[in-house]
Protein backbone atom coordinates (compact mmCIF):
# COMPACT_ATOMS: atom_id res chain seq x y z
CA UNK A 1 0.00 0.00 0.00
CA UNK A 2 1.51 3.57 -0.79
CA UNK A 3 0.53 6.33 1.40
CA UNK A 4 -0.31 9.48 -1.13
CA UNK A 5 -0.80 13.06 -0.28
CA UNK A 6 -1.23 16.17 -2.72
CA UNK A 7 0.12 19.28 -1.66
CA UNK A 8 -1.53 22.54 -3.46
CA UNK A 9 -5.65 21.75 -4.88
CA UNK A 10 -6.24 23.94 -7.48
CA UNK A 11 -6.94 23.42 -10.73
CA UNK A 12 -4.19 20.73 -11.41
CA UNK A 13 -4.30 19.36 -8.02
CA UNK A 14 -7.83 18.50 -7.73
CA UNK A 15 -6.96 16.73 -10.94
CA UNK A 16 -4.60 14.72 -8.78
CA UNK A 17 -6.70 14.39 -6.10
CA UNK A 18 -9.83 13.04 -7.99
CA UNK A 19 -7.26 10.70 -9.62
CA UNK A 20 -5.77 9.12 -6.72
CA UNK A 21 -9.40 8.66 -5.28
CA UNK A 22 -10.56 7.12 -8.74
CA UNK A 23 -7.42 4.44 -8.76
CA UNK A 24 -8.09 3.69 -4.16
CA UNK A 25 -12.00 3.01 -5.54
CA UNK A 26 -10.74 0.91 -8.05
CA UNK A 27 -8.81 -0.82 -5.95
CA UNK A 28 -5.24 -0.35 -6.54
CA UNK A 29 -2.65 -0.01 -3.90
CA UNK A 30 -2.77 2.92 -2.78
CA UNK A 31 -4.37 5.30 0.03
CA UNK A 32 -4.85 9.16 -0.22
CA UNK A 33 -3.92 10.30 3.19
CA UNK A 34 -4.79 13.93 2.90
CA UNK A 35 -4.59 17.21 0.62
CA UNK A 36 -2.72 20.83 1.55
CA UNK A 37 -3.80 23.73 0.32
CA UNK A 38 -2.77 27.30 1.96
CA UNK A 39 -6.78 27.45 1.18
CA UNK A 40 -8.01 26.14 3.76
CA UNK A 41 -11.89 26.41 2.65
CA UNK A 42 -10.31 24.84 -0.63
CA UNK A 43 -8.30 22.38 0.84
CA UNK A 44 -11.50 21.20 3.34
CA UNK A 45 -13.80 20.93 0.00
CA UNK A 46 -11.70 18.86 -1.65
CA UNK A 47 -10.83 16.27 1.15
CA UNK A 48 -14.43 15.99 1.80
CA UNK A 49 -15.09 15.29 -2.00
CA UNK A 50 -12.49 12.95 -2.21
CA UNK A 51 -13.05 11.16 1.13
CA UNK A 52 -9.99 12.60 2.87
CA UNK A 53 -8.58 14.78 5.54
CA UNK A 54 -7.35 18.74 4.98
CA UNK A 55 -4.09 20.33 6.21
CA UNK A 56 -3.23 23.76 5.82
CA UNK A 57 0.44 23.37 5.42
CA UNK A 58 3.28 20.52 4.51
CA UNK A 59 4.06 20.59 8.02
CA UNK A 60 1.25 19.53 9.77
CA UNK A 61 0.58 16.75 7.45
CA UNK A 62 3.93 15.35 8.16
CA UNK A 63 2.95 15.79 11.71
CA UNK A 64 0.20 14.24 11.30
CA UNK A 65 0.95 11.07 8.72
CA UNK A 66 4.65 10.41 8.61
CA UNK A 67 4.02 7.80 6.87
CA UNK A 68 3.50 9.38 3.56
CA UNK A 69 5.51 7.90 0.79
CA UNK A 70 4.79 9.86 -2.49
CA UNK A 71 2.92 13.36 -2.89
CA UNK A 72 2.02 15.44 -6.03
CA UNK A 73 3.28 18.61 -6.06
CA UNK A 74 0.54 21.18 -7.83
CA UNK A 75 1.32 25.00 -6.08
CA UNK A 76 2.62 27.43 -8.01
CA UNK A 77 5.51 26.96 -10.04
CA UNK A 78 7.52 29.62 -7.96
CA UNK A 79 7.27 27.52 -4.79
CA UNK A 80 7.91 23.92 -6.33
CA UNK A 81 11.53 23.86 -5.02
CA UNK A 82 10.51 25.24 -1.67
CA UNK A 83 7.70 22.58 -1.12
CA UNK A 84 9.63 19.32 -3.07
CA UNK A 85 12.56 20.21 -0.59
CA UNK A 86 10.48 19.81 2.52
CA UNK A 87 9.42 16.89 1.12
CA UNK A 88 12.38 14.81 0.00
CA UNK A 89 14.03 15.49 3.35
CA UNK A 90 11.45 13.91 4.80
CA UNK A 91 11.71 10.81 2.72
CA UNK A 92 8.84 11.38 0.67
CA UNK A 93 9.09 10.60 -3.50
CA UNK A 94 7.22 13.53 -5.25
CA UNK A 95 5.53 13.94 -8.46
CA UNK A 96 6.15 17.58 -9.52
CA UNK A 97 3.29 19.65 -12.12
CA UNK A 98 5.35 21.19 -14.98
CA UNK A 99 7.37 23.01 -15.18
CA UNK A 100 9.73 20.99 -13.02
CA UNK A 101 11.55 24.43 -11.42
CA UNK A 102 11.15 28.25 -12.05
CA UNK A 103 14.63 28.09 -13.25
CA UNK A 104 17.23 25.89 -14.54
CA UNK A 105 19.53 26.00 -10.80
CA UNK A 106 16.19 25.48 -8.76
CA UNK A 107 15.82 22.06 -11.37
CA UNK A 108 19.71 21.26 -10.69
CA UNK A 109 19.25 21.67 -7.16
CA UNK A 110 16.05 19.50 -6.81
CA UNK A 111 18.27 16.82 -8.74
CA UNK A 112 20.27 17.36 -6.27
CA UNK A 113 18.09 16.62 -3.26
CA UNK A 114 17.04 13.54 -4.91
CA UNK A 115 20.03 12.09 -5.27
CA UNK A 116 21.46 13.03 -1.63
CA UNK A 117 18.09 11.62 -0.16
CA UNK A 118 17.66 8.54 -2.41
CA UNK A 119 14.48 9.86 -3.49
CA UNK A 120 12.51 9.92 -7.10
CA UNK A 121 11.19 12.83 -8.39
CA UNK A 122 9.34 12.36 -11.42
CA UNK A 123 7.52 15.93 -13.69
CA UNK A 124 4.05 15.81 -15.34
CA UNK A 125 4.32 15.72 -18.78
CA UNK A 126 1.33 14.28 -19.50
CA UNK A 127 1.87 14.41 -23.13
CA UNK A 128 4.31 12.00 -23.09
CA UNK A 129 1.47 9.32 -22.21
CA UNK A 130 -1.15 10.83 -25.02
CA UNK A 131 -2.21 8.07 -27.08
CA UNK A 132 -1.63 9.93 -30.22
CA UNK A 133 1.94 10.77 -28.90
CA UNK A 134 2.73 6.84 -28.53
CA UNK A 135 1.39 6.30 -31.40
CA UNK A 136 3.85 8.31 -33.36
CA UNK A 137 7.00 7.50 -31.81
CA UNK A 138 7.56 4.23 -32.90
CA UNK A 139 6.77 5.85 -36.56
CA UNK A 140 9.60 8.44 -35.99
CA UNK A 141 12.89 8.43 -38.33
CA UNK A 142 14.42 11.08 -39.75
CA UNK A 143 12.51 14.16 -38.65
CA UNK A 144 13.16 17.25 -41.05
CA UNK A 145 10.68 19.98 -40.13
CA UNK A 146 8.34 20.72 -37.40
CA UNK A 147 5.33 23.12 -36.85
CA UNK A 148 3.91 23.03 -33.66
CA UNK A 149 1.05 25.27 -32.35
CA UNK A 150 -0.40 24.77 -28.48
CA UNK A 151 -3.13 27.97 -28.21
CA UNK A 152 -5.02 28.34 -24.89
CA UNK A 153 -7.91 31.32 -24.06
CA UNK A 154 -6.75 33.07 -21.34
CA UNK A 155 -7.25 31.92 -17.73
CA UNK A 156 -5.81 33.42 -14.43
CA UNK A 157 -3.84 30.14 -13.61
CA UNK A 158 0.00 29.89 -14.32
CA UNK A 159 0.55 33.74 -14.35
CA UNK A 160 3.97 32.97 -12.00
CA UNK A 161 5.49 32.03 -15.15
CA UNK A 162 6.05 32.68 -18.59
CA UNK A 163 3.86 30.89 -21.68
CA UNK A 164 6.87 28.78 -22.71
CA UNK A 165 6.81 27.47 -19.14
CA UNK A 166 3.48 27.54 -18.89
CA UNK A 167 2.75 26.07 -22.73
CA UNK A 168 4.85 25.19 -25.05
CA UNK A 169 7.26 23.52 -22.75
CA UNK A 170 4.82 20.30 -23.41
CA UNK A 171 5.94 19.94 -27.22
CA UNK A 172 9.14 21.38 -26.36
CA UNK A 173 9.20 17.55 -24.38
CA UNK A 174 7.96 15.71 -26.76
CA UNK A 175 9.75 17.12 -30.03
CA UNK A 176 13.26 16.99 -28.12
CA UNK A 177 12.10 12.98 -27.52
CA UNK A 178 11.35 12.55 -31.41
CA UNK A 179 14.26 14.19 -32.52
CA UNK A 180 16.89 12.84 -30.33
CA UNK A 181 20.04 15.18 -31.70
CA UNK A 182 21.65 18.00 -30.03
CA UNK A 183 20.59 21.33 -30.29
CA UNK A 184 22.24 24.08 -32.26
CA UNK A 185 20.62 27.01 -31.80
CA UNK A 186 17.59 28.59 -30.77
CA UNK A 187 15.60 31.79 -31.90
CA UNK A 188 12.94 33.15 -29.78
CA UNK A 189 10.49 35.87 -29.52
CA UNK A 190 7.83 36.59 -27.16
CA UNK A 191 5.31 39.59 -25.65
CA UNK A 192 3.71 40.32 -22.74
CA UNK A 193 0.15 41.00 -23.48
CA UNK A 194 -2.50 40.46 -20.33
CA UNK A 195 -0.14 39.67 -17.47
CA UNK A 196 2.83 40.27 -16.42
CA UNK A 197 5.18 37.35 -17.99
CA UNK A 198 5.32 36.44 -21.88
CA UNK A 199 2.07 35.04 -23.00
CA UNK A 200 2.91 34.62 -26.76
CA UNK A 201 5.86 33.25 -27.94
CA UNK A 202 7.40 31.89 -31.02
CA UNK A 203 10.68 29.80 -31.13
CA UNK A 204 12.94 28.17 -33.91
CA UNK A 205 15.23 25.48 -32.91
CA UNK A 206 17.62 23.89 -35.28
CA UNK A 207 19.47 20.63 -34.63
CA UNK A 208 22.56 19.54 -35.29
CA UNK A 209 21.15 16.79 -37.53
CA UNK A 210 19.78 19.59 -39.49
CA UNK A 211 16.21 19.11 -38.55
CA UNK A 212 14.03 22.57 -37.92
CA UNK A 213 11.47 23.35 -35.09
CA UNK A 214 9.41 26.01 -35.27
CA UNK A 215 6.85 26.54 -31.81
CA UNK A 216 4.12 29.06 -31.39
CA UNK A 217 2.21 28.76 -27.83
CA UNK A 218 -0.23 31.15 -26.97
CA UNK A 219 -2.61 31.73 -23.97
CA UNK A 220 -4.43 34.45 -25.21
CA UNK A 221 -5.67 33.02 -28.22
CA UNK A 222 -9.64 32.91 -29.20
CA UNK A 223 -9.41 29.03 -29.18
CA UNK A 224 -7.67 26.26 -28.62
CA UNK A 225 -5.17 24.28 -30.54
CA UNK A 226 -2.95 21.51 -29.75
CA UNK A 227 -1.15 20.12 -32.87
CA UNK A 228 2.27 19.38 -33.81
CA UNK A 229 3.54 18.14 -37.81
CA UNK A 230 6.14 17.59 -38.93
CA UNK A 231 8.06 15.88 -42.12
CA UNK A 232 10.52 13.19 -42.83
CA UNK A 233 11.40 11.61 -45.94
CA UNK A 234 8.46 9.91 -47.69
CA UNK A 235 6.43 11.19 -44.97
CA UNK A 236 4.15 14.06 -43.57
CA UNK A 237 2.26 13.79 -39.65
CA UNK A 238 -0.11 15.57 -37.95
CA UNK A 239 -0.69 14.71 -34.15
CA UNK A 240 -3.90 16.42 -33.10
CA UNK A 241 -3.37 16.41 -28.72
CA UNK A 242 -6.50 17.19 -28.86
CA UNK A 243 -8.60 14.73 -30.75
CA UNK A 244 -5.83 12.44 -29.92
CA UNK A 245 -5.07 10.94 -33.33
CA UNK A 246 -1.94 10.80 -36.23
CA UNK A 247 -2.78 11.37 -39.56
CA UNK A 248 0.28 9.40 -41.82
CA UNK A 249 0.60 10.56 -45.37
CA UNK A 250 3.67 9.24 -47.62
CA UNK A 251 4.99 12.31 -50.17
C-alpha cells in the first residue's frame, strides 16, 4: 500500500486528487492520506469530496501522517523547489506539475536533493502518455521539419510564469524525444500581453542533424489548438493532442 498526499488543490491538483481517489475506488494499492492547500476552505472541499482529511500546510501533514511515501506537487511553479525540498528530506518521493523548477539551478538543485536523499522525483508531462503521442514515436525516423502550435484562451492560472513554461514547454518535451540530436541554436520571440510574464511566444530550434522546429504557444488566443507536424522523408504527420489521433501521409 503507498501512502499518497497532494500538496496545493487547485486546478491541477484536484486533478490529482480526484485521480488518486478514482485508482483507491478501483482498488489499486494505494491510500490518499490527505490534501494541503494554503486554502483552507479549498483544501476542506476537496478532502471531503475525495473522502480525505485537509491540512493547511506541509508541516502539519507530516505531523500528522509520517508515513507518507509519495505526494504530487501542484502550487505554483515559484514555490515547487521550496515545497519538493520539505518533502524529500522527509523521505517522501514527489511527483512535480510542470514546469519541473522556475529556473534551470532550482531544477539542478532539486536533482540534487534527490540524489542526496535517495528519493525519485518524477515531472508531469502528460503528453508523453497521449495516445496519439505513442502512437507516433515508434513511426519516428528522420525528422526534417516541425510546426507546432499549443493555443489556450486566457485563464488566471500559471501567471507565475512565462507561456513557454506555462505552454509550449509540453511539445518542447515531446519534439526533443522525437528528434533525439543536439541542439544548435535557438531563436525566440515573445510579448507580454495580459499579465505580467510572456504570454505569446514563437521559437525556432535547429538541430545539429539539421532538422528545424518552429513553436508558437499562446494563452491568449480565441481558441484552442494543440497540434504538432512535422516531415521526414516519404512522410508528412499531424498529431492532433487534442482529438488524440496521427494522420500518416507518404509524399
Amino acid at each position: 500500500m503507498i501512502n499518497v498526499a497532494v500538496i496545493g488543490v487547485g486546478a491541477f491538483g484536484r486533478n490529482h486528487a480526484r485521480v488518486y481517489h478514482q485508482l483507491q475506488q478501483q482498488g489499486e494499492e494505494i491510500r490518499m492520506v490527505g490534501v494541503v492547500d494554503a486554502d483552507v476552505a479549498r483544501a476542506d472541499a476537496v478532502a471531503k469530496e475525495y473522502g480525505t482529511r485537509a491540512f493547511g500546510s506541509v508541516e502539519q501533514l507530516l505531523t500528522t501522517h509520517s508515513e507518507v511515501q509519495a505526494a504530487s506537487v501542484a502550487v505554483p511553479t515559484r514555490e515547487h523547489l521550496k515545497t519538493a525540498r520539505r518533502l524529500l528530506r522527509s523521505g517522501v518521493d514527489v511527483l512535480i506539475e510542470k514546469p519541473l523548477a522556475a529556473s534551470l539551478a532550482e531544477a539542478d538543485e532539486l536533482i540534487g536533493l534527490c540524489q542526496e536523499h535517495g528519493r525519485i522525483a518524477q515531472v508531469g508531462h502528460l503528453e508523453r502518455f497521449n495516445p496519439a503521442v505513442r502512437a507516433t514515436a515508434p513511426l519516428v525516423t528522420l525528422p526534417m521539419f516541425f510546426e507546432v502550435h499549443r493555443l489556450s484562451i486566457f485563464t488566471p492560472r500559471s501567471l507565475d510564469v512565462d507561456v513557454v513554461l506555462d505552454l509550449m514547454i509540453h511539445d518542447l518535451d515531446v519534439v526533443l524525444s522525437f528528434v533525439r540530436s543536439p541542439v544548435k541554436e535557438i531563436r525566440a520571440v515573445g510579448l507580454p500581453i495580459l499579465s505580467g510574464k510572456v504570454d505569446i511566444a514563437n521559437v525556432r530550434m535547429e538541430f545539429d542533424s539539421g532538422c528545424v522546429a518552429n513553436f508558437t504557444a499562446s494563452r491568449v488566443s480565441t481558441e484552442r489548438v494543440r497540434k504538432l507536424r512535422f516531415f521526414q522523408p516519404q512522410q508528412y504527420i499531424s498529431v492532433d493532442y487534442g482529438r488524440q489521433d496521427v494522420l500518416v501521409f507518404a509524399v
